[in-house]
C-alpha atoms as a PDB file:
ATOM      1  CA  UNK A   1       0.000   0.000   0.000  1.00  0.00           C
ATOM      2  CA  UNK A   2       1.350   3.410  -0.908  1.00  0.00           C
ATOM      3  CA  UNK A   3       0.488   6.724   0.838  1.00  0.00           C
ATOM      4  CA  UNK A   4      -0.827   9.337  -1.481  1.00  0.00           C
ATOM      5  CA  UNK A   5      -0.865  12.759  -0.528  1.00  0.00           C
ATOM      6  CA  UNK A   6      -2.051  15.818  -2.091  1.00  0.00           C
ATOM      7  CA  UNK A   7      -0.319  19.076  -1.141  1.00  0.00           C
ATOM      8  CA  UNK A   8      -3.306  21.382  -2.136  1.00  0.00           C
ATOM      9  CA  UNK A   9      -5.740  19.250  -0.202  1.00  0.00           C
ATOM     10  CA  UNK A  10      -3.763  19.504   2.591  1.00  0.00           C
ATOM     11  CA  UNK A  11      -3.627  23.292   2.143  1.00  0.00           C
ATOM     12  CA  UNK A  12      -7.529  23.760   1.858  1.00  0.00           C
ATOM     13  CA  UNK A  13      -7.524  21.919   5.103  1.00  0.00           C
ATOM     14  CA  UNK A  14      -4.956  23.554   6.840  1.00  0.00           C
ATOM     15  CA  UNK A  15      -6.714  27.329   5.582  1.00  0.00           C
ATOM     16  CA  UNK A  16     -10.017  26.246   7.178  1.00  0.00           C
ATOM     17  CA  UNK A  17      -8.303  25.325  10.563  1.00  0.00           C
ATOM     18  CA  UNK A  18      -6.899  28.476  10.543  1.00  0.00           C
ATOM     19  CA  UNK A  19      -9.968  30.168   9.911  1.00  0.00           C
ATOM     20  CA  UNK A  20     -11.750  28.484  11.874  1.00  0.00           C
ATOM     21  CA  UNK A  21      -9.281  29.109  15.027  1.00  0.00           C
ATOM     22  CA  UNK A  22      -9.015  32.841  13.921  1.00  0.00           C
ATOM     23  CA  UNK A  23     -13.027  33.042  14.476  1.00  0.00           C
ATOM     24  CA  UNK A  24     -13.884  30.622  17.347  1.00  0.00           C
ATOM     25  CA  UNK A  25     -10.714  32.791  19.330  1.00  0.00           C
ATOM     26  CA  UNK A  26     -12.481  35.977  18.348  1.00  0.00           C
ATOM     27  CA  UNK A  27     -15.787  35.059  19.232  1.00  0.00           C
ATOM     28  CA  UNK A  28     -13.699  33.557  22.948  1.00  0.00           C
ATOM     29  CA  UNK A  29     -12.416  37.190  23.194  1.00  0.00           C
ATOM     30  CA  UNK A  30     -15.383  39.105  24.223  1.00  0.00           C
ATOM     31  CA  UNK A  31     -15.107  40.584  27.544  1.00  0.00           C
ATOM     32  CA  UNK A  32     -16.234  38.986  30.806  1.00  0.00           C
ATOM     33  CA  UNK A  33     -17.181  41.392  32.471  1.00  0.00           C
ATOM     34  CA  UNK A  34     -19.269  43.416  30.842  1.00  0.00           C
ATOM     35  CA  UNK A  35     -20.999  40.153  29.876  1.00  0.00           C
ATOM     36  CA  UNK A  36     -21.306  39.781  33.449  1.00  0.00           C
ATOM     37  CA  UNK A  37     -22.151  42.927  34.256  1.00  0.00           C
ATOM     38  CA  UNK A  38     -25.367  42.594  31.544  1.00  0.00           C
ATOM     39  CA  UNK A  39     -26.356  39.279  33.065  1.00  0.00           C
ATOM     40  CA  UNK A  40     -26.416  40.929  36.474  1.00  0.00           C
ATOM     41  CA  UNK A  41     -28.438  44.457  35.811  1.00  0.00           C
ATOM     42  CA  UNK A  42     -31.206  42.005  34.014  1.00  0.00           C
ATOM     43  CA  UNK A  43     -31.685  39.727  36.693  1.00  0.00           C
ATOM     44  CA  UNK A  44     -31.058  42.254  39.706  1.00  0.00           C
ATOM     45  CA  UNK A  45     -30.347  41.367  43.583  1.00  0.00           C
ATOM     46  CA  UNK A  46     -33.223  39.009  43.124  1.00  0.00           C
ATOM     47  CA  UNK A  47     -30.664  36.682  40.861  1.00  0.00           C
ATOM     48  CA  UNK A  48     -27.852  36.913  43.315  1.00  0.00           C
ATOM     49  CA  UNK A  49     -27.752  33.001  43.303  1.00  0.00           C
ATOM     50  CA  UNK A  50     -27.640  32.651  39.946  1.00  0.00           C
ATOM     51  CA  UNK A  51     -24.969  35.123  39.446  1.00  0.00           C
ATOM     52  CA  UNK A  52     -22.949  33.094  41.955  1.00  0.00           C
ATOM     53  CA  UNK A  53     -23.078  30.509  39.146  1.00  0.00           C
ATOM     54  CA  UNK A  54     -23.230  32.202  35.959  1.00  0.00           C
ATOM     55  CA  UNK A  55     -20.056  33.767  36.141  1.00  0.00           C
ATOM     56  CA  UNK A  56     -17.579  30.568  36.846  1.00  0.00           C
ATOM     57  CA  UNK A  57     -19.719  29.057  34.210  1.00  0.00           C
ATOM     58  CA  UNK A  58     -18.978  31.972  31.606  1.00  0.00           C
ATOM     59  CA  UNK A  59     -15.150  31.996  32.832  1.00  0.00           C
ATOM     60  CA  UNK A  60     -15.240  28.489  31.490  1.00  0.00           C
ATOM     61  CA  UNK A  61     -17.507  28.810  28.727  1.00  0.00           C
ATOM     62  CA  UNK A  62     -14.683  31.706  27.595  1.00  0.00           C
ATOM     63  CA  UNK A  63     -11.520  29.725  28.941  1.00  0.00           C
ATOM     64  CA  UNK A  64     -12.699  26.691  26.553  1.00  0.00           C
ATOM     65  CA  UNK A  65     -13.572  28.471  23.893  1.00  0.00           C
ATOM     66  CA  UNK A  66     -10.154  30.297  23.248  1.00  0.00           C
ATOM     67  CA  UNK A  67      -8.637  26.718  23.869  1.00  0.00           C
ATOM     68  CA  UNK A  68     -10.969  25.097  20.268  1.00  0.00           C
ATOM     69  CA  UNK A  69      -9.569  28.384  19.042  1.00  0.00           C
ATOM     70  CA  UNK A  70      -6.224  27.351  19.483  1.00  0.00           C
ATOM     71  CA  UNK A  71      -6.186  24.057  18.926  1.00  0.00           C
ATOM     72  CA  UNK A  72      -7.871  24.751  15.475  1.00  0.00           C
ATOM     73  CA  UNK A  73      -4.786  26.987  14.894  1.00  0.00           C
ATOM     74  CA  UNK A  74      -2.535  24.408  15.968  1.00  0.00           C
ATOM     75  CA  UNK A  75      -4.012  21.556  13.685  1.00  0.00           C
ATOM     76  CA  UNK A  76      -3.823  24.405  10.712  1.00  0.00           C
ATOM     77  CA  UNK A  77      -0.025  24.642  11.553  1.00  0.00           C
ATOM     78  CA  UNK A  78       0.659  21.496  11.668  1.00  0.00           C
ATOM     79  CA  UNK A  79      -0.669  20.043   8.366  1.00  0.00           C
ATOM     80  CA  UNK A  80       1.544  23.014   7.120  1.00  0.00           C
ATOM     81  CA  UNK A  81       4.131  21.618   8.168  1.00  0.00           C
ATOM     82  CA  UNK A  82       3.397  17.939   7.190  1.00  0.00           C
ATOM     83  CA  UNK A  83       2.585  19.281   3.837  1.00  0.00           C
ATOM     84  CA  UNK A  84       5.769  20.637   3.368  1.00  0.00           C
ATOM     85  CA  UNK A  85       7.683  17.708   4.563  1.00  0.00           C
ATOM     86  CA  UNK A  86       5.678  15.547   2.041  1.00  0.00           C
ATOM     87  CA  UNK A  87       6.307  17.777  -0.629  1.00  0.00           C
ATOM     88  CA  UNK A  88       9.622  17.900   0.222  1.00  0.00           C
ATOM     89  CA  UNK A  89      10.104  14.276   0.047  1.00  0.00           C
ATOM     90  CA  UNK A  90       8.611  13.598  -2.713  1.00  0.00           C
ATOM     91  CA  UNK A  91      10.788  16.894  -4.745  1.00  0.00           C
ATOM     92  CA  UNK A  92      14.123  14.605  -3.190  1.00  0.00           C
END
C-alpha cells in the first residue's frame, strides 16, 4: 500500500483550521465582564444566586472556547508543516 498525498488538499484543510481558530478565538475574546455585568443588571439582587453561578460558568464557557480556538490553529499549523515535509520528500 502506498500513501498518497495531495499538497493542495492539505492546504484547503490547513486554511479552514486556521480560519476556523481565527473566528472561534475571536468570538472567545469578548469581555467577561461586561458580559457579566449585563447578566447581572437584568436579573437584579433578586438573581444573586444565579450570578454566583453564571459567572464561573462563563469563565469556562470563555476559557474553553479560546482553547478550540487554538487548537484549530494548531491543527492548521501542523498540516503546514506535514505538507511541506511531504512535498519535500517527494521533490528529493
Amino acid at each position: 500500500m502506498d500513501l498518497s498525498v495531495v499538497p493542495a488538499g492539505l492546504q484547503v484543510f490547513a486554511d479552514a483550521n486556521t480560519a476556523a481558530g481565527e473566528l472561534i478565538s475571536d468570538a472567545g475574546s469578548a469581555d467577561a465582564g461586561t458580559m457579566f455585568s449585563a447578566a447581572a443588571a437584568a436579573v437584579g439582587p433578586i438573581g444573586l444566586h444565579y450570578l454566583l453561578t453564571y459567572a464561573p460558568a462563563q469563565n469556562n464557557n470563555l476559557f474553553s472556547t479560546l482553547t478550540v480556538g487554538a487548537v484549530h490553529g494548531a491543527i492548521g499549523g501542523a498540516t503546514n508543516l506535514s505538507s511541506a515535509a511531504y512535498s519535500a520528500a517527494d521533490d528529493a
